[in-house]
C-alpha atoms as a PDB file:
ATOM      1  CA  UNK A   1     -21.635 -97.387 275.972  1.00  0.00           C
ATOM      2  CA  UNK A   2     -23.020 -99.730 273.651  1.00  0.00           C
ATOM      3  CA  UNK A   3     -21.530-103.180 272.005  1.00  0.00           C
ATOM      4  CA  UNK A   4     -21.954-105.136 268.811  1.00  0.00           C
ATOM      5  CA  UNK A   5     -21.217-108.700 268.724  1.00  0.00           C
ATOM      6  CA  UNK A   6     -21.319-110.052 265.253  1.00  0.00           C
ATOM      7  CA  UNK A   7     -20.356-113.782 265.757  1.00  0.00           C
ATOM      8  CA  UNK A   8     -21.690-114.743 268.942  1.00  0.00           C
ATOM      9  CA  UNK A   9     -20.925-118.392 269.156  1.00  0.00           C
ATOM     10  CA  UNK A  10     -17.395-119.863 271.511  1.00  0.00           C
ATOM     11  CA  UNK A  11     -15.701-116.524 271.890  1.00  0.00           C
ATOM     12  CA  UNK A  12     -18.537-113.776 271.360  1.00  0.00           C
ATOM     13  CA  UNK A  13     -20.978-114.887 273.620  1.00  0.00           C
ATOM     14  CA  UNK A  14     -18.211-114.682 276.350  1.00  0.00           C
ATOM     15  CA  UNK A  15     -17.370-111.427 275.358  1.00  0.00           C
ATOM     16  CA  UNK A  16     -21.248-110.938 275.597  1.00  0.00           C
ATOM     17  CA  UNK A  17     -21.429-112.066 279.165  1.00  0.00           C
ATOM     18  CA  UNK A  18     -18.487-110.090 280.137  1.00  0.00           C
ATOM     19  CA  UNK A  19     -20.282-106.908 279.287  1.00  0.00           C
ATOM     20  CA  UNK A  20     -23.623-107.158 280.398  1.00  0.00           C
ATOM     21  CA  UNK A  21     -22.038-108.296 283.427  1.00  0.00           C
ATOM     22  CA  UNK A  22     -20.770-104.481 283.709  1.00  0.00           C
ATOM     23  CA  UNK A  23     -23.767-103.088 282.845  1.00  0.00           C
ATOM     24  CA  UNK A  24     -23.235-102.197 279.428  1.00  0.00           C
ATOM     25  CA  UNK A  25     -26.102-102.133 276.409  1.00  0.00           C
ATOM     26  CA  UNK A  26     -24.810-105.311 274.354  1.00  0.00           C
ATOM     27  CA  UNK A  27     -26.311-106.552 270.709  1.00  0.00           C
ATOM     28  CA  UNK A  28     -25.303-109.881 269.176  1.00  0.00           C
ATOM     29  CA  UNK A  29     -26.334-111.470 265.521  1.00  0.00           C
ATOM     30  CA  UNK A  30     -27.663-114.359 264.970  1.00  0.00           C
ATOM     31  CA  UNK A  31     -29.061-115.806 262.444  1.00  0.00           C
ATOM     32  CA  UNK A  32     -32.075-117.947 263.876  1.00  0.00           C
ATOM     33  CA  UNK A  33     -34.470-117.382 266.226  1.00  0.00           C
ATOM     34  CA  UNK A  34     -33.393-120.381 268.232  1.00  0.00           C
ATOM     35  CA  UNK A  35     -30.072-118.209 269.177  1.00  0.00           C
ATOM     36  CA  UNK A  36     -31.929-114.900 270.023  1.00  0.00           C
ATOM     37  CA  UNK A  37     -33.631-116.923 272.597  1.00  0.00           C
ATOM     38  CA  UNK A  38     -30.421-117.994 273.751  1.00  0.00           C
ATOM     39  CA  UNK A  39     -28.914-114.733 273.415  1.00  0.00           C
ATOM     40  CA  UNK A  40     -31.870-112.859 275.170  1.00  0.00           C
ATOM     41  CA  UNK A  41     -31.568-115.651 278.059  1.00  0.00           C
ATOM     42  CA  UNK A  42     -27.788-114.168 279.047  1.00  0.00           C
ATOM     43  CA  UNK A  43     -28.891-110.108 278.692  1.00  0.00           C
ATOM     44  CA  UNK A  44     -27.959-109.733 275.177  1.00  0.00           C
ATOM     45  CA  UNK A  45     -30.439-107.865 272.476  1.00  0.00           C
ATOM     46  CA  UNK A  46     -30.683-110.148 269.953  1.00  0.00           C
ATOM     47  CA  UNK A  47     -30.502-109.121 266.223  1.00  0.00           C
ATOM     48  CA  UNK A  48     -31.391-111.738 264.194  1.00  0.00           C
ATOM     49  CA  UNK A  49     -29.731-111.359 260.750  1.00  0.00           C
ATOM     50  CA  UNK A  50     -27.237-112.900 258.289  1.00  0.00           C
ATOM     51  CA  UNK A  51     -23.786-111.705 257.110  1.00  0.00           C
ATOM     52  CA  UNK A  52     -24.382-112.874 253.902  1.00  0.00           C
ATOM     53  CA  UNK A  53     -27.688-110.975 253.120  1.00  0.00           C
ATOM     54  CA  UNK A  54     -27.611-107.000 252.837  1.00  0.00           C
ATOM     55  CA  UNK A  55     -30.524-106.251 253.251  1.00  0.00           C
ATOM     56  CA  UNK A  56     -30.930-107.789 256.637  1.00  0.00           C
ATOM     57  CA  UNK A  57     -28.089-105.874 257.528  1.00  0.00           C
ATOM     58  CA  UNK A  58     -29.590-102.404 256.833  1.00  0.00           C
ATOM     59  CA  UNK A  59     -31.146-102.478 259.957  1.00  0.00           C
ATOM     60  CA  UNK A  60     -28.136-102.337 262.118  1.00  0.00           C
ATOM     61  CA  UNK A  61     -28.695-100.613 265.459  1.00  0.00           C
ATOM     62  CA  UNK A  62     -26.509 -97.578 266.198  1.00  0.00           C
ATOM     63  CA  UNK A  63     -23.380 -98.462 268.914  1.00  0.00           C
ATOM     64  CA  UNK A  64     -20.197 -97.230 270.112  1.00  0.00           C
ATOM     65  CA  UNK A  65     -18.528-100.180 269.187  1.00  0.00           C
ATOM     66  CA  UNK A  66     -18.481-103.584 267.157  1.00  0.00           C
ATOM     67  CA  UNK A  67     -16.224-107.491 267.513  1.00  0.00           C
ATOM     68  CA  UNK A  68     -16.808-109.427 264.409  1.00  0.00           C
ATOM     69  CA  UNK A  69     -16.049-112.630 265.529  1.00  0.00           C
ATOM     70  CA  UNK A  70     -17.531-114.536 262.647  1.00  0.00           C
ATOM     71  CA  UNK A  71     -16.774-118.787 262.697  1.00  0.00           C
ATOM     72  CA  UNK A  72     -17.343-120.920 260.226  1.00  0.00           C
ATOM     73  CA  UNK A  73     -20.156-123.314 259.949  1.00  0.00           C
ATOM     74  CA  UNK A  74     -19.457-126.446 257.192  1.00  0.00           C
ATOM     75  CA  UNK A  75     -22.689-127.021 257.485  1.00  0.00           C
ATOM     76  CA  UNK A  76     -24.250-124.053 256.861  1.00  0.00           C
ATOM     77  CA  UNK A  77     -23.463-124.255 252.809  1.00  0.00           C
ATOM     78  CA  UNK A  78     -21.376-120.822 252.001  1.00  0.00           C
ATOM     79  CA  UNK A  79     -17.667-121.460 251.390  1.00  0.00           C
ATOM     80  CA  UNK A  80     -15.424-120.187 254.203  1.00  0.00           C
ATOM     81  CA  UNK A  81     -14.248-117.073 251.883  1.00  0.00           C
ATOM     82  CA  UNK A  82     -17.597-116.052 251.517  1.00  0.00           C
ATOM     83  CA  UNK A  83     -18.594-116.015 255.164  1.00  0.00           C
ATOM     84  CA  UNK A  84     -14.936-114.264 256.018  1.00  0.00           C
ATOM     85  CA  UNK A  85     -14.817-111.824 253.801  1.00  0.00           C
ATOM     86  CA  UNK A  86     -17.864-111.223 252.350  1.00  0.00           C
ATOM     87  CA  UNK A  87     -19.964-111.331 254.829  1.00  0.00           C
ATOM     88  CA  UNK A  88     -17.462-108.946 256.854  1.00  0.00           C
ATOM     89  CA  UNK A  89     -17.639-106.154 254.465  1.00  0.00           C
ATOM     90  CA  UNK A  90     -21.327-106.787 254.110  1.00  0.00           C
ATOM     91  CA  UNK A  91     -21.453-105.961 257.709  1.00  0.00           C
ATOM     92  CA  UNK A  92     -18.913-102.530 257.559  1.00  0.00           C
ATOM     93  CA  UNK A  93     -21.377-101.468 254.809  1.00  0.00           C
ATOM     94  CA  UNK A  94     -23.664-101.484 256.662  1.00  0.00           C
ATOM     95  CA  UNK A  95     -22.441-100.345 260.289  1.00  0.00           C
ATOM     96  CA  UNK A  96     -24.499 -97.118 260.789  1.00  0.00           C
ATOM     97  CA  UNK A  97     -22.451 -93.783 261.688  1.00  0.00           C
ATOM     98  CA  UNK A  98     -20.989 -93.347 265.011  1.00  0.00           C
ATOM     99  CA  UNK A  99     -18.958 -96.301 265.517  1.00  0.00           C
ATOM    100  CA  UNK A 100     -15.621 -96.152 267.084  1.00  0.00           C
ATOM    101  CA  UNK A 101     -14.085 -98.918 267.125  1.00  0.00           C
ATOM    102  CA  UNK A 102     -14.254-102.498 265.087  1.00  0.00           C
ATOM    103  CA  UNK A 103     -12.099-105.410 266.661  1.00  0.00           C
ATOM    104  CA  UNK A 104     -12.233-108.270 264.394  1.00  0.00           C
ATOM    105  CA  UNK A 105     -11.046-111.673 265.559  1.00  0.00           C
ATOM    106  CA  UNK A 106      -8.597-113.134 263.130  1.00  0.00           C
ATOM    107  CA  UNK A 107      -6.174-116.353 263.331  1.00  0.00           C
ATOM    108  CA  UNK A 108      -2.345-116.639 263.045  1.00  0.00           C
ATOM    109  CA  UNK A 109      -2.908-118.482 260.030  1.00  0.00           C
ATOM    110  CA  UNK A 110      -2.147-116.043 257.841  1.00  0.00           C
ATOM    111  CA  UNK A 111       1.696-116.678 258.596  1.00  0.00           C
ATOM    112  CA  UNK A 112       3.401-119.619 257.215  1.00  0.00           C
ATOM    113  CA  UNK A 113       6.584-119.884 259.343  1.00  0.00           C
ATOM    114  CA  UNK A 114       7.649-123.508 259.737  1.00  0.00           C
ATOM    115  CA  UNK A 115      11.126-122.667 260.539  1.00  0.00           C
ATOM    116  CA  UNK A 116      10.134-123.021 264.586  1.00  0.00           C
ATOM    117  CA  UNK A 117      10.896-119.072 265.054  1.00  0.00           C
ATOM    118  CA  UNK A 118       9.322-116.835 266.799  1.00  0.00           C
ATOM    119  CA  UNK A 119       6.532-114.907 265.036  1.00  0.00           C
ATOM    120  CA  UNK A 120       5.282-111.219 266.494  1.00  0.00           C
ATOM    121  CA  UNK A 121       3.233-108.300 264.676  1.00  0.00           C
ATOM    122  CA  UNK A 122       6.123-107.318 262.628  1.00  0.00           C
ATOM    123  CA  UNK A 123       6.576-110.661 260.764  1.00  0.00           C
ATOM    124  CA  UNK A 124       5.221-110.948 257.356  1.00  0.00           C
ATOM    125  CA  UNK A 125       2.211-112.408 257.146  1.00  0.00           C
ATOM    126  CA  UNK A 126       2.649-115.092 254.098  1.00  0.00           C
ATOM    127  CA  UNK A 127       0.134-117.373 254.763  1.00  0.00           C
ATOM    128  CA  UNK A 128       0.829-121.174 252.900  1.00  0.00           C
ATOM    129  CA  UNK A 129      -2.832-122.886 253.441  1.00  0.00           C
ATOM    130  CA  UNK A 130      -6.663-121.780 251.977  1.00  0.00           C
ATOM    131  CA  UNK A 131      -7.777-120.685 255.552  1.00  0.00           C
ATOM    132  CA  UNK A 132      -4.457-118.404 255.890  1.00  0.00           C
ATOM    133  CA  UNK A 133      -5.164-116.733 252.822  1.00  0.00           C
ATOM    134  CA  UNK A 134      -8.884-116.358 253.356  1.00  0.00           C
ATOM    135  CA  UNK A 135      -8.056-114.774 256.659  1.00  0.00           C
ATOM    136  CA  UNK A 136      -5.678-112.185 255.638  1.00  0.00           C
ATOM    137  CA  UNK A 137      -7.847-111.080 252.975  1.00  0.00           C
ATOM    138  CA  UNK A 138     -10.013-110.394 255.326  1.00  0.00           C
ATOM    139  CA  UNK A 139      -7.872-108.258 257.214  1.00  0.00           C
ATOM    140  CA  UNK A 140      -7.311-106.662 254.033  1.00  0.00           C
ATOM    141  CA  UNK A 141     -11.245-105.911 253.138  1.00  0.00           C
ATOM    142  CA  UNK A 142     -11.381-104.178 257.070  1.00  0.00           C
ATOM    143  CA  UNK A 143      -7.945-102.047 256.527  1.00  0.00           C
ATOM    144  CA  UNK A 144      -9.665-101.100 253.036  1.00  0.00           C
ATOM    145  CA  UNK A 145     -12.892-100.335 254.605  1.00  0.00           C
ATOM    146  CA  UNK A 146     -10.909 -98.254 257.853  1.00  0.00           C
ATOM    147  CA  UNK A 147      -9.088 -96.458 254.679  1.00  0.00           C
ATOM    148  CA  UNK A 148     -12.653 -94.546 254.081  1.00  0.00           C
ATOM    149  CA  UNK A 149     -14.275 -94.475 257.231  1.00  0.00           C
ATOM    150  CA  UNK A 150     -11.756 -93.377 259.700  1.00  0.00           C
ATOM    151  CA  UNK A 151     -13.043 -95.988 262.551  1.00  0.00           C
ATOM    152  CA  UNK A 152     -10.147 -97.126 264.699  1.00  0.00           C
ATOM    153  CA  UNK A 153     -10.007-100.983 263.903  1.00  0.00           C
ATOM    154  CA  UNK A 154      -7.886-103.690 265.758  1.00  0.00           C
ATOM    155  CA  UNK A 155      -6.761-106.908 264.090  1.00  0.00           C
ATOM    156  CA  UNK A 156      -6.919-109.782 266.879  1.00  0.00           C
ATOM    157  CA  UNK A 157      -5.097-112.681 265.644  1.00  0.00           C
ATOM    158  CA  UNK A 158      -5.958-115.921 267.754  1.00  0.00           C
ATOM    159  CA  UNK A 159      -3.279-118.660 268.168  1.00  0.00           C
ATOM    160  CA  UNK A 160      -5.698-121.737 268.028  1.00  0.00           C
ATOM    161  CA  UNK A 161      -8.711-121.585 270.789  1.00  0.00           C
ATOM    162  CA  UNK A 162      -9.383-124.378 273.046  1.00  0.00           C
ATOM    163  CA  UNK A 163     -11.394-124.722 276.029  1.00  0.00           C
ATOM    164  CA  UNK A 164     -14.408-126.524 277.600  1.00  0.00           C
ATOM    165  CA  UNK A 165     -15.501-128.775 274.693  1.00  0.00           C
ATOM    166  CA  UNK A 166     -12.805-127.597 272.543  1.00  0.00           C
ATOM    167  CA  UNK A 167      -9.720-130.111 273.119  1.00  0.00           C
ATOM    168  CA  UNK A 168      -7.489-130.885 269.984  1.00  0.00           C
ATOM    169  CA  UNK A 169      -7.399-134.388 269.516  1.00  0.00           C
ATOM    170  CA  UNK A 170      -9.145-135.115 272.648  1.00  0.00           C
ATOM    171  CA  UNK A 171     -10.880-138.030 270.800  1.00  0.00           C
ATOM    172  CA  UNK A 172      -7.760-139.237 269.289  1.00  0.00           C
ATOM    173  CA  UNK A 173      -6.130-139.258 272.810  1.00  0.00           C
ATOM    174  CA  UNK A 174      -8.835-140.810 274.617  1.00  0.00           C
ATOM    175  CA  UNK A 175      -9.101-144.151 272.245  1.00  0.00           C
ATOM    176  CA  UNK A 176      -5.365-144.394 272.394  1.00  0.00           C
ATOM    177  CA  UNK A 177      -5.010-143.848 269.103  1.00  0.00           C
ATOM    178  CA  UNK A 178      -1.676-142.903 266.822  1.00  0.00           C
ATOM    179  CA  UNK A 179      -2.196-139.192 266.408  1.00  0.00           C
ATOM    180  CA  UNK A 180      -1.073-138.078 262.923  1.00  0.00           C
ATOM    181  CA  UNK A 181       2.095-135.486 262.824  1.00  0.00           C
ATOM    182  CA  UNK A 182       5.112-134.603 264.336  1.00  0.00           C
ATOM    183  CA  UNK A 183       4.954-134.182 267.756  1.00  0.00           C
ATOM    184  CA  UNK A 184       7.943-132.009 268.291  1.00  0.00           C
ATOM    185  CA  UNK A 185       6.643-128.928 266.078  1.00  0.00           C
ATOM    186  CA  UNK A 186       5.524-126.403 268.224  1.00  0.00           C
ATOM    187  CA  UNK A 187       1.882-125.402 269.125  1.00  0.00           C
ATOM    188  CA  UNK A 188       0.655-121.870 270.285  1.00  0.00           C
ATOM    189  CA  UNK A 189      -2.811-121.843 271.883  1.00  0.00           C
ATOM    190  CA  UNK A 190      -5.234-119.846 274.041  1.00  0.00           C
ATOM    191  CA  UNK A 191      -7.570-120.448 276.602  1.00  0.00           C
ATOM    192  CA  UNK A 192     -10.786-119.251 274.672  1.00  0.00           C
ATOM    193  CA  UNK A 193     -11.263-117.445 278.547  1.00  0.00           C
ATOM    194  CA  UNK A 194      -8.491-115.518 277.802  1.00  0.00           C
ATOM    195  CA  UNK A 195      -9.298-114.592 273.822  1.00  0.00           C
ATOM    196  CA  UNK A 196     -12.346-112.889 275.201  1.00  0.00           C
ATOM    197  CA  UNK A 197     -10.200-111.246 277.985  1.00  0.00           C
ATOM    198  CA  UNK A 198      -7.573-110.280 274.684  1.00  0.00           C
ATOM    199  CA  UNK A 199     -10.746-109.091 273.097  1.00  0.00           C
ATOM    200  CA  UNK A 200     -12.207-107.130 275.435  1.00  0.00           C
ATOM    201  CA  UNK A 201      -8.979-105.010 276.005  1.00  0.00           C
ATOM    202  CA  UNK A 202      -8.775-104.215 272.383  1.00  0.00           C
ATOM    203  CA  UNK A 203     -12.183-102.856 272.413  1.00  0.00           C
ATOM    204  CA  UNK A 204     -11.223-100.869 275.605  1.00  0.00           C
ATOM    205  CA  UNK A 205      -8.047 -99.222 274.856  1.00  0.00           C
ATOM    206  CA  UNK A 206      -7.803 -95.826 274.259  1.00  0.00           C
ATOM    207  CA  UNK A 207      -4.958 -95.834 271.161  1.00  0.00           C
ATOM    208  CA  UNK A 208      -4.936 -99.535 270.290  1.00  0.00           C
ATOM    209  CA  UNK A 209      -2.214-100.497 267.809  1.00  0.00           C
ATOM    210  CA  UNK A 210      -4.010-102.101 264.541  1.00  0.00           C
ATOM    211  CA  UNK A 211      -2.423-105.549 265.433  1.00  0.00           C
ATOM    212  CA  UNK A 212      -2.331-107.936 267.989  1.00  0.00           C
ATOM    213  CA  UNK A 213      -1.409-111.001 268.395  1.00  0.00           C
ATOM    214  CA  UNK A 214      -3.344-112.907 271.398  1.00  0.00           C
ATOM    215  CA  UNK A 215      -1.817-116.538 271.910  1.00  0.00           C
ATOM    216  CA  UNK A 216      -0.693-117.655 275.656  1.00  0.00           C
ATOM    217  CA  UNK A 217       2.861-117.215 277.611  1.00  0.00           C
ATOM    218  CA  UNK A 218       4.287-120.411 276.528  1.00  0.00           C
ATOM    219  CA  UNK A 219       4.395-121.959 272.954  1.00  0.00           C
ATOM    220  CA  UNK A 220       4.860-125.927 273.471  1.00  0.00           C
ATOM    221  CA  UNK A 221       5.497-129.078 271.785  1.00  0.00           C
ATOM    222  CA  UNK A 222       2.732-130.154 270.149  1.00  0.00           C
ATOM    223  CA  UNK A 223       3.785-133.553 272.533  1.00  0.00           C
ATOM    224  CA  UNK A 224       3.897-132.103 275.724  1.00  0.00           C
ATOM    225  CA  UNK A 225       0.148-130.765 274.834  1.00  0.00           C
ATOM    226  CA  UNK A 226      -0.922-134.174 273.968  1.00  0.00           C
ATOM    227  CA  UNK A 227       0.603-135.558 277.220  1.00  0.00           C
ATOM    228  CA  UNK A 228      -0.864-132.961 279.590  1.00  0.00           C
ATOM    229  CA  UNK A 229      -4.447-133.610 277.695  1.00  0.00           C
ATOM    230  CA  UNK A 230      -4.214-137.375 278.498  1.00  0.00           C
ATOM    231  CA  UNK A 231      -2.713-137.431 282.019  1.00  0.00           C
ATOM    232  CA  UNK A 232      -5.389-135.043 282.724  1.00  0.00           C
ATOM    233  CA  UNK A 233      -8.028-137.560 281.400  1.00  0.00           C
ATOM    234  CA  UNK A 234      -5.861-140.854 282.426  1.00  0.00           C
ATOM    235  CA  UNK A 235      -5.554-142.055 278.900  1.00  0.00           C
ATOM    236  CA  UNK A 236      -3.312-143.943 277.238  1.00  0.00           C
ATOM    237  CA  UNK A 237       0.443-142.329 276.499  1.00  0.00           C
ATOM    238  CA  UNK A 238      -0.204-141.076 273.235  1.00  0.00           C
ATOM    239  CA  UNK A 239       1.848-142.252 270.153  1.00  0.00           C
ATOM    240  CA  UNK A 240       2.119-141.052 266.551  1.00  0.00           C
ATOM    241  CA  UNK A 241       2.209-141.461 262.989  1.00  0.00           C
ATOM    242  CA  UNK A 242       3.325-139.253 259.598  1.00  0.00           C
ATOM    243  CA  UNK A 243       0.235-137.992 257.888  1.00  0.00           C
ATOM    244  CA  UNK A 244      -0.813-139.336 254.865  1.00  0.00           C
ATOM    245  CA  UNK A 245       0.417-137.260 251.633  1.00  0.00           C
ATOM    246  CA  UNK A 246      -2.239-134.849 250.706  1.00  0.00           C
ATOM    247  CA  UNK A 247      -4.513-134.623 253.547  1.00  0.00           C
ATOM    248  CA  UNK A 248      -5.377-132.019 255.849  1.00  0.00           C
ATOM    249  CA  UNK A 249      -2.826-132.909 258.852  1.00  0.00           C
ATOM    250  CA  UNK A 250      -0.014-133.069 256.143  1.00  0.00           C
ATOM    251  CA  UNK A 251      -0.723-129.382 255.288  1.00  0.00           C
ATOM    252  CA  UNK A 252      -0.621-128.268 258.901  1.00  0.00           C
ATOM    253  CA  UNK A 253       2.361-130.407 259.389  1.00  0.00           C
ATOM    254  CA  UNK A 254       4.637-127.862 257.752  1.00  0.00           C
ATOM    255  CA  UNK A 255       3.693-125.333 260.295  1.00  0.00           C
ATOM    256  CA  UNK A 256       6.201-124.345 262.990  1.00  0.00           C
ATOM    257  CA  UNK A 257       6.127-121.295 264.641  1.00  0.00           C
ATOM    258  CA  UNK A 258       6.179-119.897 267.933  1.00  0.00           C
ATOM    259  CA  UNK A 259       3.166-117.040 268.356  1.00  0.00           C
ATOM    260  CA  UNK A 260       4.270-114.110 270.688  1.00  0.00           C
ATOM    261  CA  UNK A 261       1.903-112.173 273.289  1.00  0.00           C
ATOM    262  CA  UNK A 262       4.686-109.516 274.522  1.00  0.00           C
ATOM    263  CA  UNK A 263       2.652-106.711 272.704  1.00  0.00           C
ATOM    264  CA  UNK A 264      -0.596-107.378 273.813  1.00  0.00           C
ATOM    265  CA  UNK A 265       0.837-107.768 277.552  1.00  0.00           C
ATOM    266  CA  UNK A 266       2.786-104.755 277.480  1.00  0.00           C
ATOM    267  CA  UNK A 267       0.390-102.398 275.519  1.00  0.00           C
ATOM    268  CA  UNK A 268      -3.054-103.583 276.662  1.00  0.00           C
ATOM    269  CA  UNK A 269      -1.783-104.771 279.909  1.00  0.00           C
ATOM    270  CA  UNK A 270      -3.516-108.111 279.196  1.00  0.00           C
ATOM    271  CA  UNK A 271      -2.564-110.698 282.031  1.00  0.00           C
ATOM    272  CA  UNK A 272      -3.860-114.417 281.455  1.00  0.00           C
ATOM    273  CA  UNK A 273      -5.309-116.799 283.695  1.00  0.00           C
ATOM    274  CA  UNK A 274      -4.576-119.333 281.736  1.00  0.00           C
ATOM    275  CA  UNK A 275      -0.687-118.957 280.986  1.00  0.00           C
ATOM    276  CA  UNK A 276       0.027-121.925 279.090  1.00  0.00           C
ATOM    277  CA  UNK A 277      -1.228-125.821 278.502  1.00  0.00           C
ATOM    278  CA  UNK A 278      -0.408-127.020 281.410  1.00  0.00           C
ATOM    279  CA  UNK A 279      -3.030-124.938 283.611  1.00  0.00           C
ATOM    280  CA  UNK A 280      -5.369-124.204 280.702  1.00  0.00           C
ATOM    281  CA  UNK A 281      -6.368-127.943 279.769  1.00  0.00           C
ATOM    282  CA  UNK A 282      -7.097-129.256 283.101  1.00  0.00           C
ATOM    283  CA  UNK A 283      -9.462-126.306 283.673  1.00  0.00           C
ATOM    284  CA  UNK A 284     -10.699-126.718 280.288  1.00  0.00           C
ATOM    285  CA  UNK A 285     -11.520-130.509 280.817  1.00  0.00           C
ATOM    286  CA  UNK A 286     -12.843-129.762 284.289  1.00  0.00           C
ATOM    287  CA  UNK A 287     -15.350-126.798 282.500  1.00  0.00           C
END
């Protein structure tokens, strides 16, 4: 069996280790030479291309499978739709025949609940922000591109992914600083250990379902996750301000929503290690 990572950076490349670690042929992209040296270093076959250029992408090796895990890079210059939606269909044009399966990492975004219900695979996905949006019509470009191809594709939406050198407001909380937002909304997160465990079962299962929704056991106040991050660092108690009118944290502010994992437990049998904040953040701080 054969893998192609497209998107090798925080979740990829630990998708990437997990499968050379069983022996398994594994590609990644990347789109310097710098990172096929770093891919090539873990066991990975580098292919260095970009998502945004075509032809580069002609020369896509044959696998058995594909994860697009795609991030965005504000430095890099293209605008985030281009890079999420363009560049994925550039790289579906170009997959050669033979593939099987195409997970593509996606974000609970594209809902805009703010009620503080709980949202599963059946809820409508109406996102309310740019990034929402962006990601869904990604999800629509792969379903259009599944349409005509008849590849078995999996939707993996991500609650937000933290880890080792991934804390939310870890900055914030370490200055002592007012954090901006309520702090009674709920968060849903994932160990970024446990995405790439999410992942990987997608891209194992016999009959996935096209949608999953990979977030841990326990959706918390966004407080009690700012609490655990600076007991577990001995910081200050944090405290907290409204965000200013217009800016980013005002936009997220609206969101409430509690992300559920029961189908991606129960169908791909997906058990975390990492079940919710409270043991993810120390081991994340500790990593």
């Amino acid at each position: 069996m054969s893998l192609l990572i497209v998107g090798c950076g925080y979740l990829g490349r630990r998708v990437a280790v997990d499968y050379v670690g069983r022996g398994e042929a594994v590609l990644g992209v990347t789109r310097s030479e710098k990172g096929a040296e770093e891919l090539a270093a873990i066991g990975v076959r580098p292919v260095v291309a970009d998502v945004l250029d075509p032809e580069a992408l002609a020369a896509l090796p044959a696998v058995d499978r594909v994860l697009y895990a795609v991030g965005y890079d504000r430095n890099a210059g293209p605008s985030k739709r281009s890079v999420y939606v363009d560049g994925l269909r550039n790289v579906l044009e170009s997959l050669p025949s033979g593939v099987s399966r195409v997970v593509y990492v996606g974000s609970t975004s594209v809902y805009g609940n703010g009620d503080g219900g709980w949202v599963d695979e059946e809820t409508p996905a109406e996102p309310i922000t740019e990034a929402g949006r962006i990601c869904l019509d990604a999800e629509h470009a792969l379903a259009d591109w599944a349409s005509r191809s008849g590849v078995s594709t999996v939707v993996l939406r991500c609650s937000g992914l933290y880890g080792p050198g991934r804390i939310i407001r870890r900055a914030l909380i370490e200055r002592g600083e007012p954090i901006p937002g309520d702090p009674d909304r709920t968060l849903s997160l994932i160990h970024i250990d446990d995405a790439a465990r999410a992942a990987a079962a997608a891209l194992d299962a016999p009959s996935p379902a096209p949608l999953y929704l990979a977030t841990d056991d326990r959706p918390v106040p966004r407080r009690e996750y700012y609490e655990v991050v600076a007991q577990t660092l001995d910081a200050p108690t944090p405290t907290y301000v409204p965000p200013a009118p217009g800016s980013p944290e005002a936009a997220r502010d609206v969101v409430d929503r509690k992300i559920s994992n029961r189908r991606l437990r129960a169908e791909l049998g997906v058990e975390l290690q990492y079940p919710d904040v409270t043991a993810g953040v120390p081991a994340a701080l500790r990593g």
